[in-house]
N, C-alpha and C. Protein backbone atom coordinates (compact mmCIF):
# COMPACT_ATOMS: atom_id res chain seq x y z
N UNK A 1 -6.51 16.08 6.18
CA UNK A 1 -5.89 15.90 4.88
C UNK A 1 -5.25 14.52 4.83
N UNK A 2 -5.22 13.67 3.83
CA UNK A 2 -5.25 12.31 3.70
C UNK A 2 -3.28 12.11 3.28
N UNK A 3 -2.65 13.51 3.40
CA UNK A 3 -1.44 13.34 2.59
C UNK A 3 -0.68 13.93 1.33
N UNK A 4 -2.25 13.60 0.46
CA UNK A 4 -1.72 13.93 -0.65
C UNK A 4 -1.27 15.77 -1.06
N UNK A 5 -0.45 15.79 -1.94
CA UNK A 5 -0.36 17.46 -2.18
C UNK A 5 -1.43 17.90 -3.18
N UNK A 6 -1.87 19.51 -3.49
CA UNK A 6 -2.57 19.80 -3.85
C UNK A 6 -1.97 19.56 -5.46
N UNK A 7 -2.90 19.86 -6.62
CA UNK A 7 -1.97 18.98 -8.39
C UNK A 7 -3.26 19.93 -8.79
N UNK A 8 -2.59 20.54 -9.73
CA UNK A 8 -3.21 21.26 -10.85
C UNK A 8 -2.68 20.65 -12.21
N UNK A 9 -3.05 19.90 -13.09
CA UNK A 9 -2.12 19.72 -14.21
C UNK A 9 -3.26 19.69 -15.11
N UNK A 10 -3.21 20.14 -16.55
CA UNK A 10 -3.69 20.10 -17.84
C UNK A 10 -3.20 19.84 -18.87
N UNK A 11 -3.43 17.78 -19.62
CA UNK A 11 -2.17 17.80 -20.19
C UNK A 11 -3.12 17.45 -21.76
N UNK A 12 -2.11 17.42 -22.76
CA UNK A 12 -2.74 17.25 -24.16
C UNK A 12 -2.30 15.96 -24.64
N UNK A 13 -2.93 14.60 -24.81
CA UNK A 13 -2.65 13.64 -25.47
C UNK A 13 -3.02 13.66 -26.89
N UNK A 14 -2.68 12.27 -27.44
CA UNK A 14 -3.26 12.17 -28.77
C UNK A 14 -4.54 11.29 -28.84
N UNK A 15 -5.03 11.91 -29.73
CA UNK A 15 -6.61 11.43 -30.04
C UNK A 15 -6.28 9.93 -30.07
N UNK A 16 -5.78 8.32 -30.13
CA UNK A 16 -5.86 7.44 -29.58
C UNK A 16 -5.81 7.46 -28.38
N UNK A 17 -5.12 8.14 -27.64
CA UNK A 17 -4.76 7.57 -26.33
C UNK A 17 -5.51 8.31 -25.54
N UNK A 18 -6.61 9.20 -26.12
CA UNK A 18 -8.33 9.91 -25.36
C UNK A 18 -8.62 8.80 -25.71
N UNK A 19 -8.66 8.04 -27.04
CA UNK A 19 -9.99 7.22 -27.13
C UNK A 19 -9.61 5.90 -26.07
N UNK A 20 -8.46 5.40 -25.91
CA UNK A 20 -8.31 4.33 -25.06
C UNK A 20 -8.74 5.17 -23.53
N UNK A 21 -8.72 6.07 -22.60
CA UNK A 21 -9.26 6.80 -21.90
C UNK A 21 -10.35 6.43 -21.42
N UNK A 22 -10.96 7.15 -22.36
CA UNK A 22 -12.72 6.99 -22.74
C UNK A 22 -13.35 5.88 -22.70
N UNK A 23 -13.00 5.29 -23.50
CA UNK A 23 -12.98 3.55 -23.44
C UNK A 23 -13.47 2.65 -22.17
N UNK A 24 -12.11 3.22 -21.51
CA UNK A 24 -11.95 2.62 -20.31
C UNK A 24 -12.90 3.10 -19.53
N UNK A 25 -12.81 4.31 -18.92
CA UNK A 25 -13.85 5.06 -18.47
C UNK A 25 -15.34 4.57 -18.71
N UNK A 26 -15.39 4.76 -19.70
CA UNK A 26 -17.07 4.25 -19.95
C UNK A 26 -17.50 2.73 -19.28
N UNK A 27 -16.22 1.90 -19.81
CA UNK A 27 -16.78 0.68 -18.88
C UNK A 27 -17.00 0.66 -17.70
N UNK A 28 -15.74 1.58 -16.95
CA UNK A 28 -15.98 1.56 -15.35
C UNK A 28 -17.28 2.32 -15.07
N UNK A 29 -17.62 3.35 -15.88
CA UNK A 29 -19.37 4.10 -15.22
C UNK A 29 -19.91 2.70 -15.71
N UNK A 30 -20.00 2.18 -16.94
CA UNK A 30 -21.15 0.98 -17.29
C UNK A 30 -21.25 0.29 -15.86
N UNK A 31 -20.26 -0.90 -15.64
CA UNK A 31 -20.10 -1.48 -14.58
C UNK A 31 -20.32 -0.85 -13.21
N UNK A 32 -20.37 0.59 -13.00
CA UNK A 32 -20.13 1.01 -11.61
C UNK A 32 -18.89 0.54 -10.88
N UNK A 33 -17.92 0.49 -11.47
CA UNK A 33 -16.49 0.40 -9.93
C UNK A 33 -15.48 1.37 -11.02
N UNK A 34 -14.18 1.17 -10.14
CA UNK A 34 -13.72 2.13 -10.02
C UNK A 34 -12.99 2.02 -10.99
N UNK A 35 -12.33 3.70 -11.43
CA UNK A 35 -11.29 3.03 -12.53
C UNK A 35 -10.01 4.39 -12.09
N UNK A 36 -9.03 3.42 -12.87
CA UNK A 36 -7.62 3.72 -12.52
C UNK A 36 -7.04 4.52 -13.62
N UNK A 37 -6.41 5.51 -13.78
CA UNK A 37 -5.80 6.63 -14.93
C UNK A 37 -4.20 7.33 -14.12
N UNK A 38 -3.65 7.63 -15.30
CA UNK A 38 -2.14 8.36 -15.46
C UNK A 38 -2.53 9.74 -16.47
N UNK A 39 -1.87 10.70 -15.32
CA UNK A 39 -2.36 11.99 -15.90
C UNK A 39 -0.81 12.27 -15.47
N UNK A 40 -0.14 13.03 -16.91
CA UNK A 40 0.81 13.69 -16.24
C UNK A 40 2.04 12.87 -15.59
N UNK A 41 2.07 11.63 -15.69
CA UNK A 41 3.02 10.50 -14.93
C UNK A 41 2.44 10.26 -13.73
N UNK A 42 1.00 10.81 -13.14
CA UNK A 42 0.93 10.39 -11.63
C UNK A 42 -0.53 9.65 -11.95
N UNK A 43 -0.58 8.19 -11.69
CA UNK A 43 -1.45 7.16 -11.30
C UNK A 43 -2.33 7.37 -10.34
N UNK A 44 -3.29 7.08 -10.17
CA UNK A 44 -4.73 7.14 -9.42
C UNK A 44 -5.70 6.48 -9.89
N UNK A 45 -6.28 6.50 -8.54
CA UNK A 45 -7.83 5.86 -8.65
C UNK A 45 -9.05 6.63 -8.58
N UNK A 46 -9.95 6.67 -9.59
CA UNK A 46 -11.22 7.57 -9.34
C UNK A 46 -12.23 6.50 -9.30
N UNK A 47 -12.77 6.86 -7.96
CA UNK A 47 -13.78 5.74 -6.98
C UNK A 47 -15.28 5.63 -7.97
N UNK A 48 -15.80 4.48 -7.92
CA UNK A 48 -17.43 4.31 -8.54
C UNK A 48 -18.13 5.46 -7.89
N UNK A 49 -18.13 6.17 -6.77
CA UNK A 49 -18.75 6.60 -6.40
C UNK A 49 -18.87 8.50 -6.63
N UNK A 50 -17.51 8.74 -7.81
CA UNK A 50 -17.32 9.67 -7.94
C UNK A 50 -18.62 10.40 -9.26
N UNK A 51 -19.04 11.85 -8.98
CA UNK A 51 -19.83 12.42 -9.82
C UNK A 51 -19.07 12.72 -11.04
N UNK A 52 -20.34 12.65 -12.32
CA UNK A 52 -19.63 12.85 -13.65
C UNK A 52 -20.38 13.89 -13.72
N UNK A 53 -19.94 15.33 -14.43
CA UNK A 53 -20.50 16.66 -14.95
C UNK A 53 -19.80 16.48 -16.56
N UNK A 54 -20.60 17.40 -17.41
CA UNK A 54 -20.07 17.76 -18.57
C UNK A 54 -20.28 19.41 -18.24
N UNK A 55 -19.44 19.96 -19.14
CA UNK A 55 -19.38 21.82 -18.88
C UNK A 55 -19.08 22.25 -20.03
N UNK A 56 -19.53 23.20 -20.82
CA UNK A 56 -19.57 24.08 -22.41
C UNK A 56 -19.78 25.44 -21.78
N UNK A 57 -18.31 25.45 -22.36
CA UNK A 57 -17.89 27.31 -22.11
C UNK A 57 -17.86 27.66 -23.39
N UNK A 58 -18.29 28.62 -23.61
CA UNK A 58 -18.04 29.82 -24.97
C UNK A 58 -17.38 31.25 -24.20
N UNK A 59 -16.22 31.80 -25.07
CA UNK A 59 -16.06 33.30 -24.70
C UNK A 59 -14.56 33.90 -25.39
N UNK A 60 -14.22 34.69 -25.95
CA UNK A 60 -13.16 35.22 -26.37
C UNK A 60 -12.73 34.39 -27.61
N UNK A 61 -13.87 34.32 -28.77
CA UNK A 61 -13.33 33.36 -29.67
C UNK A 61 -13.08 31.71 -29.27
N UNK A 62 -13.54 31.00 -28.51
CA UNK A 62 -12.92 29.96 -28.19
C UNK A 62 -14.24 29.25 -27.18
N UNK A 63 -14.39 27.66 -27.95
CA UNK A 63 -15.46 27.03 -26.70
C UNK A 63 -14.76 25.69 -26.23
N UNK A 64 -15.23 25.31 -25.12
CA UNK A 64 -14.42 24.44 -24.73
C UNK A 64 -14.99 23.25 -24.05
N UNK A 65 -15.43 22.42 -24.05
CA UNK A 65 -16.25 21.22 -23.65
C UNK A 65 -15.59 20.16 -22.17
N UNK A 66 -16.09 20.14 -21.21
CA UNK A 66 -14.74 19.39 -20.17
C UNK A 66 -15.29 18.52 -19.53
N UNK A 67 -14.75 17.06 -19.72
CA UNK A 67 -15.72 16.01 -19.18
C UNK A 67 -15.51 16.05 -17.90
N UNK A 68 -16.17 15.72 -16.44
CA UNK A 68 -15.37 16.43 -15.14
C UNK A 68 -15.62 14.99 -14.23
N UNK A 69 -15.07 14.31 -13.49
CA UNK A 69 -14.94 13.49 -12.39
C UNK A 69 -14.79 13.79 -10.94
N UNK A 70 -15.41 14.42 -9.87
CA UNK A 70 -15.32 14.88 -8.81
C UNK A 70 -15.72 13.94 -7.73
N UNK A 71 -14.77 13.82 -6.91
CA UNK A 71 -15.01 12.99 -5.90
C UNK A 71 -14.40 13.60 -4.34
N UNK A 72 -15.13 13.28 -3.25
CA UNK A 72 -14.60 13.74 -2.05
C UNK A 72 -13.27 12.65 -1.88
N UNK A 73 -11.97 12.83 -0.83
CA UNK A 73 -10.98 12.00 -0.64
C UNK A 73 -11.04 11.26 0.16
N UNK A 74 -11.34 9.93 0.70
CA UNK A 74 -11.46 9.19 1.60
C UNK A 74 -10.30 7.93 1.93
N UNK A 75 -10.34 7.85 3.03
CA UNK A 75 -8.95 6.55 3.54
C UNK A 75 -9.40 5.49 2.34
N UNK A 76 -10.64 5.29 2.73
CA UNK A 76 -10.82 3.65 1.75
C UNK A 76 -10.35 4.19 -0.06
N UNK A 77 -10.18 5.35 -0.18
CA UNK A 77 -9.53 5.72 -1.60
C UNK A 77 -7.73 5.27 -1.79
N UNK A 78 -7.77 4.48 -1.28
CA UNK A 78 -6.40 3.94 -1.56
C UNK A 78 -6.12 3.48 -2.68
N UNK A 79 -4.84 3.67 -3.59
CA UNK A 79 -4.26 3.40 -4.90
C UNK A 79 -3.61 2.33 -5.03
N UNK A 80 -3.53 1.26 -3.58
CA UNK A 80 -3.18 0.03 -3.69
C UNK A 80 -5.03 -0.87 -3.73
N UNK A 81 -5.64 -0.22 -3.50
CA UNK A 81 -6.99 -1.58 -3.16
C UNK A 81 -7.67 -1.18 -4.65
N UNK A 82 -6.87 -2.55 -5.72
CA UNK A 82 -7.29 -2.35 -6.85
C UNK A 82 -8.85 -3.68 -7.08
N UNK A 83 -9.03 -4.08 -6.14
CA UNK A 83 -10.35 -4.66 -6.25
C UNK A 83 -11.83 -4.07 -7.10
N UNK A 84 -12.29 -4.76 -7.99
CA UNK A 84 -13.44 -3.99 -9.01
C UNK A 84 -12.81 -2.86 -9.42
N UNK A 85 -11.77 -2.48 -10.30
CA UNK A 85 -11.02 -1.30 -10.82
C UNK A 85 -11.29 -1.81 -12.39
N UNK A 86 -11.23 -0.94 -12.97
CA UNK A 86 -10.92 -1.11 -14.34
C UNK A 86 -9.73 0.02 -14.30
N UNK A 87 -8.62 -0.93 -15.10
CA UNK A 87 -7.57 -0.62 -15.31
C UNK A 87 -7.27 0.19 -16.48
């Protein structure tokens, strides 16, 4: 384990501040490197090398669409080595 604690959080912004998100995001997949996000007050880095899924749930009245970023945790995943990051 690299340190970090385990984080469950699900938070609700406002539709600008998805679209600045997104934005960002998209350039870092365009480009391939990494990009940097604040969820919740806690900062991180999600590596170029991380997988993108999309997921569409339907059930109990309610569907739900979830863009997903999964990555294994590695030393070289450090939140100081902002080299090729999109910020």
């Amino acid at each position: 384990m690299t340190g970090t604690a385990p984080r469950d959080v699900e938070r609700v912004y406002s539709t600008a501040d998805v679209v600045a998100k997104l934005r960002r995001l998209a350039d870092a997949l365009e480009s391939e490197t990494s990009f940097r996000i604040q969820i919740a007050g806690e900062r991180f880095r999600v590596p170029a090398r991380a997988q993108f899924s999309i997921e569409h749930e339907r059930g109990d009245g309610e569907e739900e669409v979830e863009f997903q970023l999964k990555w294994k945790i590695e030393e070289s995943d450090s939140d100081d080595d902002s080299e090729g990051t999109v910020v």
